[in-house]
C-alpha atoms as a PDB file:
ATOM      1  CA  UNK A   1     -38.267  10.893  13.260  1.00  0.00           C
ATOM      2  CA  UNK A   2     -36.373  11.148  10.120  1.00  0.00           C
ATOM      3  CA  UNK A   3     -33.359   8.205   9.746  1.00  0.00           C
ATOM      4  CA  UNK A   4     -29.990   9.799   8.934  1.00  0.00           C
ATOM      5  CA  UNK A   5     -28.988   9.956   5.564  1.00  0.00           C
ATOM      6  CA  UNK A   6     -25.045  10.810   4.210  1.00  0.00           C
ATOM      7  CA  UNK A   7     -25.770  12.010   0.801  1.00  0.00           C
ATOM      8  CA  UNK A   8     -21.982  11.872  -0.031  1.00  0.00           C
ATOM      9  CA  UNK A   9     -22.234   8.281   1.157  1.00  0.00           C
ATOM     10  CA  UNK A  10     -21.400   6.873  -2.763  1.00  0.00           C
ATOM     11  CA  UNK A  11     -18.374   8.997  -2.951  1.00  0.00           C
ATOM     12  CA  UNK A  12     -17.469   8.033   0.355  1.00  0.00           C
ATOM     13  CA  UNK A  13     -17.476   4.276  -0.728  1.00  0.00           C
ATOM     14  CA  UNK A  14     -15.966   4.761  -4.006  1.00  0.00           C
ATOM     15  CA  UNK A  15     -12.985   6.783  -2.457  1.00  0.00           C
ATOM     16  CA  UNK A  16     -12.885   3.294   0.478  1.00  0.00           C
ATOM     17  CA  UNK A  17     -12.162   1.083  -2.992  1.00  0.00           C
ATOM     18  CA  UNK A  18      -9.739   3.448  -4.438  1.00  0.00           C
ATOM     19  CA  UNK A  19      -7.712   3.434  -0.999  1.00  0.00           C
ATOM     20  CA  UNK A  20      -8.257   0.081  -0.947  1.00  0.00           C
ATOM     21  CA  UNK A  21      -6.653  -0.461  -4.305  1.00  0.00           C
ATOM     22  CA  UNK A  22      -3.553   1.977  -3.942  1.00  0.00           C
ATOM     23  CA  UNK A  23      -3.322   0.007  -0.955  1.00  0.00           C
ATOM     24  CA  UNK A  24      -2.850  -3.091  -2.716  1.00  0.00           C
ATOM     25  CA  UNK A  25      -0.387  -1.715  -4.834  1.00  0.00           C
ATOM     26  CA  UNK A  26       1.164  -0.354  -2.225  1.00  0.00           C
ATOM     27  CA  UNK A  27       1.692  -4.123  -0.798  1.00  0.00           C
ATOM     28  CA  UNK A  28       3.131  -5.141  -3.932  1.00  0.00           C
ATOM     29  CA  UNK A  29       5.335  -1.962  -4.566  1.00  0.00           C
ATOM     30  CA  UNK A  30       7.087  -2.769  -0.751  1.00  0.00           C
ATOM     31  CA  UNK A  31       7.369  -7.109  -1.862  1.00  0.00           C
ATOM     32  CA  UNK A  32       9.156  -5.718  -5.114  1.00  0.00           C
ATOM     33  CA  UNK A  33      11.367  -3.653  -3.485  1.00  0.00           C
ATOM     34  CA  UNK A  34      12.108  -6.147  -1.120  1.00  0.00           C
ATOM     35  CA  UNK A  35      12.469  -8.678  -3.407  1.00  0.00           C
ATOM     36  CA  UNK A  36      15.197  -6.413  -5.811  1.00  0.00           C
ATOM     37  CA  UNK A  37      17.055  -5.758  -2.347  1.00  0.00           C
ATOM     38  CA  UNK A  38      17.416  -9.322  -1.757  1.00  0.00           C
ATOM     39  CA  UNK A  39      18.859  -9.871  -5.316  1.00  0.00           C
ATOM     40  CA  UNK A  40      21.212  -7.041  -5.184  1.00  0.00           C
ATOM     41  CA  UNK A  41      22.180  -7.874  -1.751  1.00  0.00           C
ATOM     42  CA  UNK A  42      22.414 -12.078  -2.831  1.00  0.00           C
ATOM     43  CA  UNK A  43      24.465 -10.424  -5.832  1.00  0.00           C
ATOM     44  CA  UNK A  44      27.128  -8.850  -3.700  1.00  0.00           C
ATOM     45  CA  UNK A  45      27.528 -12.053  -1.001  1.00  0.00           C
ATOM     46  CA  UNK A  46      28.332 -13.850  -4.561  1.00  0.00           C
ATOM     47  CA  UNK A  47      30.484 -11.179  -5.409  1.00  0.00           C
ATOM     48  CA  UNK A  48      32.015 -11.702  -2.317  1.00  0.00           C
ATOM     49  CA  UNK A  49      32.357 -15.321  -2.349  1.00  0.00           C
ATOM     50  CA  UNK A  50      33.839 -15.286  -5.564  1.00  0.00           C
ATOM     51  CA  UNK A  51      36.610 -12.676  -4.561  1.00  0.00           C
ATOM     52  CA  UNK A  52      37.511 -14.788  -1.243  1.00  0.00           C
ATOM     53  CA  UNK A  53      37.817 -17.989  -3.581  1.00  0.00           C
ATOM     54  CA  UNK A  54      40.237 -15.982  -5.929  1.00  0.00           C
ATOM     55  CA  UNK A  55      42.101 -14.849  -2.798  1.00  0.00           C
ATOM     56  CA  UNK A  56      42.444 -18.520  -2.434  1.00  0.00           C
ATOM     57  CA  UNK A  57      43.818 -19.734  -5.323  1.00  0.00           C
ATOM     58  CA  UNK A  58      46.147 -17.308  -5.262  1.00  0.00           C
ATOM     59  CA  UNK A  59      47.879 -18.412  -2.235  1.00  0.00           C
ATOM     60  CA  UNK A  60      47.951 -22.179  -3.925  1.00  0.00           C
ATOM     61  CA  UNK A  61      49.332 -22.561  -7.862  1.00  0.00           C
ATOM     62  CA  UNK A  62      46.717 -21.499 -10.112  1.00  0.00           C
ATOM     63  CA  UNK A  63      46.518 -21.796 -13.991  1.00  0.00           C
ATOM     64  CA  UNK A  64      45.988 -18.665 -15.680  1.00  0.00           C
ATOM     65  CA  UNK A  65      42.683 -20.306 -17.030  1.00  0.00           C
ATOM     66  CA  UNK A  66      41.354 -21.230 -14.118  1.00  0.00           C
ATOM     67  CA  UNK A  67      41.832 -17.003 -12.719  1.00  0.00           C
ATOM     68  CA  UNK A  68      41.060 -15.725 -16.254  1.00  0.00           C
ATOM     69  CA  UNK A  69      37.658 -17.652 -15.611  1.00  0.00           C
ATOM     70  CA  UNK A  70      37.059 -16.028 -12.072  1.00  0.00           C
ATOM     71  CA  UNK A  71      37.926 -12.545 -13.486  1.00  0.00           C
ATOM     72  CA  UNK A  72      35.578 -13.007 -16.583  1.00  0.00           C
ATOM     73  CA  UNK A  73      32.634 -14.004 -14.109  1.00  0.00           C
ATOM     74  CA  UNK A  74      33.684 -11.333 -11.717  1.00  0.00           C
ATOM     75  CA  UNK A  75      33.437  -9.225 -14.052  1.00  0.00           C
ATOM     76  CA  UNK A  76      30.286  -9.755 -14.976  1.00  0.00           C
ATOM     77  CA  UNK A  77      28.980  -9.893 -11.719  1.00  0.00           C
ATOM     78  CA  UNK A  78      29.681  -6.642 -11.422  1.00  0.00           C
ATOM     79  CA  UNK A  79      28.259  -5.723 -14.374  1.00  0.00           C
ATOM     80  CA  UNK A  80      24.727  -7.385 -12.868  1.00  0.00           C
ATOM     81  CA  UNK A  81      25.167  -6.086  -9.282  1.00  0.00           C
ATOM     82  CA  UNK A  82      24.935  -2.514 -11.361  1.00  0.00           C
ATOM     83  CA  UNK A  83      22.229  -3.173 -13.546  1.00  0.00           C
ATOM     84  CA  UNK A  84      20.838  -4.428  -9.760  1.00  0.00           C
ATOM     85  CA  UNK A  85      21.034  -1.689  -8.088  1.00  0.00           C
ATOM     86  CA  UNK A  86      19.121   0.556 -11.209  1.00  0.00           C
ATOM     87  CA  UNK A  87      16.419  -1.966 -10.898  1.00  0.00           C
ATOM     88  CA  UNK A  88      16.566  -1.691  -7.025  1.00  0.00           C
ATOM     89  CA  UNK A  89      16.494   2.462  -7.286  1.00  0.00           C
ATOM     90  CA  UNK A  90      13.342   1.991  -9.882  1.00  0.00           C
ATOM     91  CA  UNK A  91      11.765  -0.383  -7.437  1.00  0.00           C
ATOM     92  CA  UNK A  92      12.098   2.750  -4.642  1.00  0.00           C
ATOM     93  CA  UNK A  93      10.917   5.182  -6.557  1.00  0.00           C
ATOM     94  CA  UNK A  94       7.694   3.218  -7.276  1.00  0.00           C
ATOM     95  CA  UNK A  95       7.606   2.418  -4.172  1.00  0.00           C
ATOM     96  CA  UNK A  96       6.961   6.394  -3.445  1.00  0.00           C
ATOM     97  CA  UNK A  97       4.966   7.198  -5.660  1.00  0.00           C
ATOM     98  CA  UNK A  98       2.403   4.272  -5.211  1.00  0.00           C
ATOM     99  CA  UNK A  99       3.044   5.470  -1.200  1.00  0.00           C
ATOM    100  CA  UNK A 100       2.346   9.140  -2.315  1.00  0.00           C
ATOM    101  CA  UNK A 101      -1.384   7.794  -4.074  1.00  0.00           C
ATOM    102  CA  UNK A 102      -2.043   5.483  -0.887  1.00  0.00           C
ATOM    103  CA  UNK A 103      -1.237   8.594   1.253  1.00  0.00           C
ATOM    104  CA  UNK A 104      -3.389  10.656  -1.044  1.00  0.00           C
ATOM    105  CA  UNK A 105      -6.466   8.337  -0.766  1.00  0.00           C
ATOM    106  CA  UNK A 106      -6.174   8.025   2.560  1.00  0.00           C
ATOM    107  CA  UNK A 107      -6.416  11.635   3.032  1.00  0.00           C
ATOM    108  CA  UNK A 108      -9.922  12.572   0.434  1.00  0.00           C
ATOM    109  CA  UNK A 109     -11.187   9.524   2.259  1.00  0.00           C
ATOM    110  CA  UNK A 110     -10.472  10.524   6.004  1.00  0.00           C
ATOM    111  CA  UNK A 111     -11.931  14.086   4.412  1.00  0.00           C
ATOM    112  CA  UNK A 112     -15.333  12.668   3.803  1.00  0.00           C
ATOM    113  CA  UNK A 113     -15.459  10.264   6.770  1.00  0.00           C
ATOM    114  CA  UNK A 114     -14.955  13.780   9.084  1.00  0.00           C
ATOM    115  CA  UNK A 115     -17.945  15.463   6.461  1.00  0.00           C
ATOM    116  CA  UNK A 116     -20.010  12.320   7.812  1.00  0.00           C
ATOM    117  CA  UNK A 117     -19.023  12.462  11.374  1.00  0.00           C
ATOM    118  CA  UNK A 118     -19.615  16.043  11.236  1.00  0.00           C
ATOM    119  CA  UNK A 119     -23.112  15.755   9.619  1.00  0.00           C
ATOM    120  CA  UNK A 120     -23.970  12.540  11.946  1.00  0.00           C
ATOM    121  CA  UNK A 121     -22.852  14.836  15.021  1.00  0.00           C
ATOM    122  CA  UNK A 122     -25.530  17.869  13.337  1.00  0.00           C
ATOM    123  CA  UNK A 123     -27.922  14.998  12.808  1.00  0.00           C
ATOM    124  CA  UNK A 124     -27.872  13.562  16.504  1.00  0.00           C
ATOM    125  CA  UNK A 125     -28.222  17.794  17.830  1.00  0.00           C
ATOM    126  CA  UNK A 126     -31.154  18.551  16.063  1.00  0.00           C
ATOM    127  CA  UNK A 127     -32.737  14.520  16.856  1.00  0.00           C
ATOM    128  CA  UNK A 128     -32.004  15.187  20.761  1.00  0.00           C
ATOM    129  CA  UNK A 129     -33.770  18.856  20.149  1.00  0.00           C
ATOM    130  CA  UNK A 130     -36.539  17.229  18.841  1.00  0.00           C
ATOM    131  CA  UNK A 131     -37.164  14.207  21.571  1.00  0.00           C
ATOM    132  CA  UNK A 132     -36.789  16.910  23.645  1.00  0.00           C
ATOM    133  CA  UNK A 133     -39.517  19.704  22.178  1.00  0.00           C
ATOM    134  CA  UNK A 134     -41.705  16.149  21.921  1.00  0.00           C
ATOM    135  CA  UNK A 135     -40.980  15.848  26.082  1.00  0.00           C
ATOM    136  CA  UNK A 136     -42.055  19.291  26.536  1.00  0.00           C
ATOM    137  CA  UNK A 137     -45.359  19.457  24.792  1.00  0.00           C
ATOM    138  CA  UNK A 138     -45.849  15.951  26.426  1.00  0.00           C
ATOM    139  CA  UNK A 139     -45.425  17.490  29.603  1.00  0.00           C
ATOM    140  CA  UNK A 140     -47.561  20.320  29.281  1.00  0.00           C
ATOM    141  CA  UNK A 141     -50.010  18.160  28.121  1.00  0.00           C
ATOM    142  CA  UNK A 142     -50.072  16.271  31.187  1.00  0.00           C
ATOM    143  CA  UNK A 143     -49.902  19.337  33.113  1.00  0.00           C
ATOM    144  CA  UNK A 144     -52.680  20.252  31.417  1.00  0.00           C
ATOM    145  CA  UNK A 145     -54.950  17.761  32.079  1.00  0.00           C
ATOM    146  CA  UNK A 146     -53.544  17.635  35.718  1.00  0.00           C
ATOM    147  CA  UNK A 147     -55.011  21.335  35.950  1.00  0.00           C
ATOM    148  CA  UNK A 148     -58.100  20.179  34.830  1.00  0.00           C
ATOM    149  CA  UNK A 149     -58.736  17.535  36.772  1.00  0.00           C
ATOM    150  CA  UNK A 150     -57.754  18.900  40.002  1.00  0.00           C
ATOM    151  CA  UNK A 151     -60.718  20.824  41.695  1.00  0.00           C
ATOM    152  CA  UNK A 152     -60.888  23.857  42.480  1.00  0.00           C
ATOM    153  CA  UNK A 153     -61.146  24.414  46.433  1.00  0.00           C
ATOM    154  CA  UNK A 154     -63.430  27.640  46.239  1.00  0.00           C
ATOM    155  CA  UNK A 155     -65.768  25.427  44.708  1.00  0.00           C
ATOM    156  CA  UNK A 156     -66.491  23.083  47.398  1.00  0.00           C
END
């Protein structure tokens, strides 16, 4: 009996690596945009801190200095928690897109694994069709021979 052979099986392993790989970028993509989140959201709590110390202040004398200070750095903060939240949006959106290839991978992949199963499931059919054509000859063989053997009553 012939052993079963996947002729697609190279392009089957080749499209295993690439889903492998967009998968791996796929694991960084989700740590990045993690990671951005955790800034911008680290940026805000500072944002917040500051604004609860300025609240402070206020309530006690404060030199102009001292609040010009807070506002300046404020300020700025704000101008960072924006630039933030563009990184954090970039971060998303290559976030889909690597999820979009993954996805995409995953799919030709799955399509040649089902080719495979298919063919294996063809492959099995016609294997169990031919143990069993090998049974029947074997039996009529035997029957056969059984004929032959047995004698023949109008003889004796």
């Amino acid at each position: 009996m012939k052993k079963f052979y996947f002729r697609l099986d190279t392009p089957l392993r080749i499209k295993q690596l690439k889903e492998k790989i967009e998968k791996q970028r796929l694991s960084q993509a989700i740590l990045k945009k993690n990671t951005e989140k955790n800034r911008l959201t680290q940026m805000k709590l500072t944002k917040k801190n500051i604004r609860n110390i300025i609240d402070e202040n206020l309530l006690t004398s404060v030199e102009i200095r001292e609040l010009s200070d807070y506002s300046v750095f404020a300020t700025d903060m704000l101008v960072l928690i924006e630039a933030q939240k563009d990184v954090v949006k970039q971060a998303n959106e290559i976030y889909e897109r690597t999820k979009l290839d993954f996805l995409r991978c995953r799919r030709e992949r799955q399509i040649y694994e089902k080719v495979k199963e298919h063919q294996y499931n063809e492959y099995s059919i016609m294997i169990s069709r031919e143990e069993q054509k090998i049974s029947d000859e074997l039996a009529n063989i035997n029957y056969s021979r059984l004929e032959r053997n047995i004698p023949d009553e109008n003889y004796f």
